[in-house]
Protein backbone atom coordinates (compact mmCIF):
# COMPACT_ATOMS: atom_id res chain seq x y z
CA UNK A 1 -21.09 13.84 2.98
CA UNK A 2 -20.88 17.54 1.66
CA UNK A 3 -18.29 19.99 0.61
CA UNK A 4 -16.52 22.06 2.86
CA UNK A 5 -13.92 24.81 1.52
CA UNK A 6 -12.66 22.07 -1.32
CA UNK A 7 -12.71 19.08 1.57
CA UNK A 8 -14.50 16.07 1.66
CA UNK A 9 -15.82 15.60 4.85
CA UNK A 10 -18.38 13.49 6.41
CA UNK A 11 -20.78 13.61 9.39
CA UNK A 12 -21.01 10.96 12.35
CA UNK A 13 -23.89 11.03 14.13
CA UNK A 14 -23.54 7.85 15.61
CA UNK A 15 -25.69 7.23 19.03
CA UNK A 16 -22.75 6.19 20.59
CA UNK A 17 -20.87 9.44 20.33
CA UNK A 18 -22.44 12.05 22.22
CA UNK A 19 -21.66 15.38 19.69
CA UNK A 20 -22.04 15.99 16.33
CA UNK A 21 -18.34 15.66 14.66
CA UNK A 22 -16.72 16.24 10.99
CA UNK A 23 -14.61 14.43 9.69
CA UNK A 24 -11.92 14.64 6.67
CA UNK A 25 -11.50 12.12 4.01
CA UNK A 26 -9.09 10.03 3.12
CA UNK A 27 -8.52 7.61 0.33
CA UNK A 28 -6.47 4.65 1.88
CA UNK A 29 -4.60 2.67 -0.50
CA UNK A 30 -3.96 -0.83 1.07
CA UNK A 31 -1.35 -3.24 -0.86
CA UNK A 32 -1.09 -7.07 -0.13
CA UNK A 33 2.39 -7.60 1.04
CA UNK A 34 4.39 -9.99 -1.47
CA UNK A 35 3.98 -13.91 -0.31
CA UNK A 36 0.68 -13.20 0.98
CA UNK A 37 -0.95 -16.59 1.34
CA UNK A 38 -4.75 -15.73 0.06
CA UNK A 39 -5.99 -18.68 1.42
CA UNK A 40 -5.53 -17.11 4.69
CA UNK A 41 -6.57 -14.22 3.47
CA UNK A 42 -9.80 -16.06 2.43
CA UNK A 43 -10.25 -17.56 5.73
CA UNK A 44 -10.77 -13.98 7.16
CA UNK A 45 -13.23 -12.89 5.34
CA UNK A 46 -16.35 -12.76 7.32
CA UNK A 47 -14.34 -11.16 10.47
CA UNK A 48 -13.42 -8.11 7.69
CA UNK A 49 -17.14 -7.98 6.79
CA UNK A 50 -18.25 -7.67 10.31
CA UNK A 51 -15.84 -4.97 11.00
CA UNK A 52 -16.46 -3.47 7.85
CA UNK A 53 -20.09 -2.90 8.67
CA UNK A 54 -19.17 -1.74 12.26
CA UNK A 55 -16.81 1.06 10.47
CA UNK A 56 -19.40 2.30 8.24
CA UNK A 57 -22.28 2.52 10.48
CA UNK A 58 -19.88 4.52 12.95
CA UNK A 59 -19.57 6.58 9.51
CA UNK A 60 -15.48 6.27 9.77
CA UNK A 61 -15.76 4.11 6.31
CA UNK A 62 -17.11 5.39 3.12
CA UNK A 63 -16.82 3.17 -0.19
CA UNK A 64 -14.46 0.19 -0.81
CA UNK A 65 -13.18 -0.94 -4.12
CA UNK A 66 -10.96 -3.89 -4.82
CA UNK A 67 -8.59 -4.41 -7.47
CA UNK A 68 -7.95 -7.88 -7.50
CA UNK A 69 -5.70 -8.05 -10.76
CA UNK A 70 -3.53 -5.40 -8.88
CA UNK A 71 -3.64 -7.24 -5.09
CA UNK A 72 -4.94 -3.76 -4.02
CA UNK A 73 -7.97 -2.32 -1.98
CA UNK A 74 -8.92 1.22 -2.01
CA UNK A 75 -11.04 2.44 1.17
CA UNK A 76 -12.46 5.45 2.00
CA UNK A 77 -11.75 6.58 5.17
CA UNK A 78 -13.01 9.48 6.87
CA UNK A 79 -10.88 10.67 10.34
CA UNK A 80 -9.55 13.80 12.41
CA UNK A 81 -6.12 13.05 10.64
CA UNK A 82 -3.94 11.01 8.33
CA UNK A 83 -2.85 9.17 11.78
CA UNK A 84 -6.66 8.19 12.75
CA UNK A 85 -6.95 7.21 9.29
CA UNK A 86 -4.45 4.65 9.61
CA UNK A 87 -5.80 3.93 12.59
CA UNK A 88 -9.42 2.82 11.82
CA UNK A 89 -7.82 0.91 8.51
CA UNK A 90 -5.72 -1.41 11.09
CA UNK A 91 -8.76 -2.75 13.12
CA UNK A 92 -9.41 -4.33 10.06
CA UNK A 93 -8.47 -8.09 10.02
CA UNK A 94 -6.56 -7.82 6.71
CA UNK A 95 -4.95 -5.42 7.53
CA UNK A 96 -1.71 -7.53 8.77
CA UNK A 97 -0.99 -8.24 5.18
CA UNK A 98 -1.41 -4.78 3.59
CA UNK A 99 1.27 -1.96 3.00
CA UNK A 100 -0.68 1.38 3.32
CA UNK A 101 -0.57 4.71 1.20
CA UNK A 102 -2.75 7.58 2.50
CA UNK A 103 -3.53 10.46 0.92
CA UNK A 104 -6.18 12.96 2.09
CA UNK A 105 -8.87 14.01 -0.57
CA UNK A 106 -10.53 16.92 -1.88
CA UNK A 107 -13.77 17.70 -3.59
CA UNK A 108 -13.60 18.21 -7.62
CA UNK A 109 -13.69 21.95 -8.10
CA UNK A 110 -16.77 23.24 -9.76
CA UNK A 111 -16.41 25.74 -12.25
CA UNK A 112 -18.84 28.78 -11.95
CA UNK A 113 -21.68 29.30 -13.46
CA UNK A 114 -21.35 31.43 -16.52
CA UNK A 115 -23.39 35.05 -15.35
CA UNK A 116 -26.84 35.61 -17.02
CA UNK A 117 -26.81 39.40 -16.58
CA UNK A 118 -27.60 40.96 -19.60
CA UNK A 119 -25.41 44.63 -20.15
CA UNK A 120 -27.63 47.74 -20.36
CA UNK A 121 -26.58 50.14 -23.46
């Protein structure tokens, strides 16, 4: 992953595509419906996993954090678009029982570094 003009993108390389594309990222914020059974939930687990792991070694996936007291995930998602975004998120098994924000995200901006010329009297 590296900056590009403020973006975060990433770069698939995956053997199974033939060029070399960029991506943008996204931040995917994925709320359990209300009267979500998480037993069921619970029951899906390892399929999520699997397709987890498929995701991330096609590089379309990035981090995952859960906030459990909240019923939310957060997922990284890097895609062509906002739509592809949403996309990749709904091949995951869970996904029937989330309500989905996306935003796209940008790099922190970097302040410059202070200039060590020295003036000449």
């Amino acid at each position: 992953m590296y900056e590009d003009g403020g973006r975060r993108t990433s770069t698939i390389d995956a053997p199974h595509i033939k060029e070399h594309t960029i991506l943008d990222a996204y931040m995917v914020i994925a709320t359990f419906k209300a009267g979500t059974d998480m037993s069921e939930v619970m029951a899906d687990v390892q399929e999520e996993r699997a397709q987890v792991q498929l995701l991330t070694s096609e590089g379309r996936i990035g981090s995952i954090h859960l906030a459990p007291a909240r019923q939310t995930v957060f997922l990284e998602v890097f895609a062509d678009d906002a739509a592809s975004a949403e996309a990749t998120v709904m091949t995951l098994p869970m996904s029937k029982w989330w309500t989905l924000d996306i935003y796209p995200t940008a790099a922190p901006m970097v302040p410059a570094a202070p200039s060590t010329t020295t003036q000449q009297n």
